[in-house]
Protein backbone atom coordinates (compact mmCIF):
# COMPACT_ATOMS: atom_id res chain seq x y z
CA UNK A 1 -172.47 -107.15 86.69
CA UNK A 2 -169.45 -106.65 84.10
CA UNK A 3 -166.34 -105.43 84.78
CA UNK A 4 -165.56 -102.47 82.69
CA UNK A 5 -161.75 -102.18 83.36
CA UNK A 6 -159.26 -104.38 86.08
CA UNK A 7 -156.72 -101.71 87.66
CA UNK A 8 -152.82 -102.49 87.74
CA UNK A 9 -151.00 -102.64 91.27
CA UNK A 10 -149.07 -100.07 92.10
CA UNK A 11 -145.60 -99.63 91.69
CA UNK A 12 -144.66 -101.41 95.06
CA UNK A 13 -146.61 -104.44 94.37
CA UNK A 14 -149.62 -103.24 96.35
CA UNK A 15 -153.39 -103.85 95.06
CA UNK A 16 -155.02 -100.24 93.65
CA UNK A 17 -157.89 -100.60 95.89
CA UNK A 18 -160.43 -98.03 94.09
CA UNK A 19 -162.42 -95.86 96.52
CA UNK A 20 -163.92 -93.14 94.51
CA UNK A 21 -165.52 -92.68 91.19
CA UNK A 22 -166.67 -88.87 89.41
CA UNK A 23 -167.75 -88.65 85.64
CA UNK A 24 -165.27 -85.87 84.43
CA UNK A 25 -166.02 -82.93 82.01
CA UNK A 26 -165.34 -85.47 78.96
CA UNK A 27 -167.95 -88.15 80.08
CA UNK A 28 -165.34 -90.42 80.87
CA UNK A 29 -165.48 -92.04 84.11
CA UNK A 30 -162.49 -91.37 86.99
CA UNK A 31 -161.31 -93.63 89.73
CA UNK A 32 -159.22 -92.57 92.73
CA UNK A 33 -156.99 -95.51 95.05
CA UNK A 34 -156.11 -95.49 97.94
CA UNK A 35 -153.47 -97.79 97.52
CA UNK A 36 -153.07 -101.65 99.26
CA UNK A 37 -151.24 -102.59 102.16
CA UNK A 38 -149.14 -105.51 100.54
CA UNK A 39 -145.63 -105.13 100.16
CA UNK A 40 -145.28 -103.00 102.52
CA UNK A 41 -147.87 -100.85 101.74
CA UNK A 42 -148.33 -98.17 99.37
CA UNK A 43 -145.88 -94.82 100.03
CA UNK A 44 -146.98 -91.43 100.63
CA UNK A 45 -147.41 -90.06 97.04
CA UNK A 46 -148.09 -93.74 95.77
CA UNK A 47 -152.01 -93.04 94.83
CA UNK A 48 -152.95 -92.37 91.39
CA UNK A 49 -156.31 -91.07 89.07
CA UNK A 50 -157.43 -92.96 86.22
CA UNK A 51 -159.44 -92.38 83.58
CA UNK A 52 -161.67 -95.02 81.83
CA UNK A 53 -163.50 -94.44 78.70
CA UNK A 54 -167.01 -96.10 79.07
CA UNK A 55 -167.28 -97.22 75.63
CA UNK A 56 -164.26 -99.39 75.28
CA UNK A 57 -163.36 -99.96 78.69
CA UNK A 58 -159.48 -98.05 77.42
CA UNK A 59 -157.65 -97.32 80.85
CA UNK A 60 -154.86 -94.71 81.37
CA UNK A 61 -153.40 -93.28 84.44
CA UNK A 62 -154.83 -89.30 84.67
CA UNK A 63 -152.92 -88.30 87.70
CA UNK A 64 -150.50 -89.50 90.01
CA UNK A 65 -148.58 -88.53 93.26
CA UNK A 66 -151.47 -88.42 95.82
CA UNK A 67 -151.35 -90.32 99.07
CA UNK A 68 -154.81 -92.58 99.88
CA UNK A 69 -157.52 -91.20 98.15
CA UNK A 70 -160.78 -91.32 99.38
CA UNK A 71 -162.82 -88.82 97.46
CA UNK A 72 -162.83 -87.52 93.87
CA UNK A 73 -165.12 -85.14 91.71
CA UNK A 74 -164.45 -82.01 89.52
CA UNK A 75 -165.42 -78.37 89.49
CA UNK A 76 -167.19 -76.25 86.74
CA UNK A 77 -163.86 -75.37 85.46
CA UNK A 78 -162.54 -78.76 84.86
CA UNK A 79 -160.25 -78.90 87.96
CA UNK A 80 -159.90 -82.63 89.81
CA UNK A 81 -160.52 -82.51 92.93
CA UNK A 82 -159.20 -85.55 95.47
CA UNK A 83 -159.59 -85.76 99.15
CA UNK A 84 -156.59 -87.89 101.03
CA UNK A 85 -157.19 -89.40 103.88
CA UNK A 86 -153.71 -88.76 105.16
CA UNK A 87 -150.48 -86.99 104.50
CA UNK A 88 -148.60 -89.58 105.62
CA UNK A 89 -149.72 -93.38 106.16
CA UNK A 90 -146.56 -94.49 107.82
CA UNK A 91 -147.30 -93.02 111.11
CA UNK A 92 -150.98 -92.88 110.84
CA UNK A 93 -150.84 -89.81 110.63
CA UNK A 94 -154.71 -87.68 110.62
CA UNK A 95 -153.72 -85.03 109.15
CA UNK A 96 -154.96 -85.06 105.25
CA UNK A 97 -156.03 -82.68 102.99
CA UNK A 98 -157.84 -82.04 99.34
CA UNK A 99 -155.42 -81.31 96.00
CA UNK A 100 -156.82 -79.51 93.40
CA UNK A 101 -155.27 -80.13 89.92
CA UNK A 102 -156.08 -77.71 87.71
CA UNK A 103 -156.75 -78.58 83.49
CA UNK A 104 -153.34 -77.35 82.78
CA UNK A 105 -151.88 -79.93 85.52
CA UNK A 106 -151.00 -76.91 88.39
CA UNK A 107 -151.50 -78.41 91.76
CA UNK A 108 -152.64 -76.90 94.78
CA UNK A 109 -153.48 -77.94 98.00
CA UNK A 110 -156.59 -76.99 100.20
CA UNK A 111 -157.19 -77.43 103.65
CA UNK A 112 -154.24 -79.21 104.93
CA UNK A 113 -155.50 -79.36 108.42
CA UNK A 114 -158.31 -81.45 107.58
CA UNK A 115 -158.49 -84.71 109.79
CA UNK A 116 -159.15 -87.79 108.46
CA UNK A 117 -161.45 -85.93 105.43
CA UNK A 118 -163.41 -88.02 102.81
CA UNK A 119 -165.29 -86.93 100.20
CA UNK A 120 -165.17 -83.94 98.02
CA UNK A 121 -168.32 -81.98 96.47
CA UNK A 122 -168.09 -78.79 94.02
CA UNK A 123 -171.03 -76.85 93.55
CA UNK A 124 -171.38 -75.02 90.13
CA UNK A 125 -169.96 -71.47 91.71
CA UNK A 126 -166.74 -73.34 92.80
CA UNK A 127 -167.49 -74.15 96.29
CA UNK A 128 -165.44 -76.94 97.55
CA UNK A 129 -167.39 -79.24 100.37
CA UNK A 130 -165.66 -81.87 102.15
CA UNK A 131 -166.55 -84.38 104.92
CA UNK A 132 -164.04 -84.00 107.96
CA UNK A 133 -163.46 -85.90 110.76
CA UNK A 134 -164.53 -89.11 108.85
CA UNK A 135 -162.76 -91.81 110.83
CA UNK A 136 -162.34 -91.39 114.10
CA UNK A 137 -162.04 -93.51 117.83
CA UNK A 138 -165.51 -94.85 119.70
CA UNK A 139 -164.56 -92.29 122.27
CA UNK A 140 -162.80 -89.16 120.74
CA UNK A 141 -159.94 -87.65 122.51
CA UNK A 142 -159.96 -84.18 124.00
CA UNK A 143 -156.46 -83.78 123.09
CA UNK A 144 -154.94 -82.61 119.62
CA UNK A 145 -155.48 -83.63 116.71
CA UNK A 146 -159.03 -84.81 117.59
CA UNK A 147 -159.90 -82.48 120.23
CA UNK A 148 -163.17 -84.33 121.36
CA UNK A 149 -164.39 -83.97 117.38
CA UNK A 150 -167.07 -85.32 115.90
CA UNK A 151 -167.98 -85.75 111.79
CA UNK A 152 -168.32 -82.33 110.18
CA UNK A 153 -168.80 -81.18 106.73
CA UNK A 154 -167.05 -78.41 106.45
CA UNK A 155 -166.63 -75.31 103.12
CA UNK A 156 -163.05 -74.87 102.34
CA UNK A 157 -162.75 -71.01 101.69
CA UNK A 158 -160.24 -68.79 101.12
């Protein structure tokens, strides 16, 4: 084992706490956070995307501004895609979603009424799969958001 590159804390203190990894469209290699818990914990919008290249071990921040990542990969047309676990990790909140950042840096986001999602897959016709439903009680409640749900992998279309 050899460590390649060491990521900084975040900009509250907190550890990065790398959860994903894709290859992007220039070979390099991508990590997603989800952010650490010291300090207070890392705010919604605290997560970032870095890019390391695999030769040299050279590590810059790619993206920033997403809240507890837990998935990342790209499509055919060189779009980012990460999955967040939440919206909002202050309240525990369920409710997460995927953001799409296009090459030219335009974000949008997909299937905000994911719960709990993690993961992301993109086939090569643009496709976007995600796991939903990823973290949930021993015994689901019936009532909203979890309406007696189980783990799902759901197509985000339209």
């Amino acid at each position: 084992v050899s460590v390649l590159a060491i990521l900084p804390n975040n900009n509250v203190g907190a550890q990065a706490v790398p959860t994903s990894l894709a290859i992007g469209p220039d070979h390099a290699i991508y990590v997603g956070e989800l952010g650490g818990e010291e300090h207070g914990g890392t705010p919604a919008g605290g997560a970032r995307v870095w890019r390391i290249n695999p030769r040299t071990g050279a590590l810059s921040q790619y993206a920033s501004g997403f809240t507890h990542i837990d998935g990342i990969t790209f499509g055919p047309d060189g779009s980012l895609y990460a999955t967040e676990l939440t919206r909002d990790p202050t309240f525990q909140n369920p409710y997460g979603d995927v953001v799409r950042v296009e090459p030219d840096g335009t974000r949008i986001r997909m299937g905000t009424k994911l719960v709990f999602p993690a993961g992301v897959a993109v086939d090569s016709s643009g496709h976007v799969f995600v796991n939903n439903a990823s973290t949930l009680p021993a015994q689901t409640p019936v009532a909203p958001p979890f309406f007696g749900m189980h783990g799902q992998l759901v197509e985000l279309t339209g």
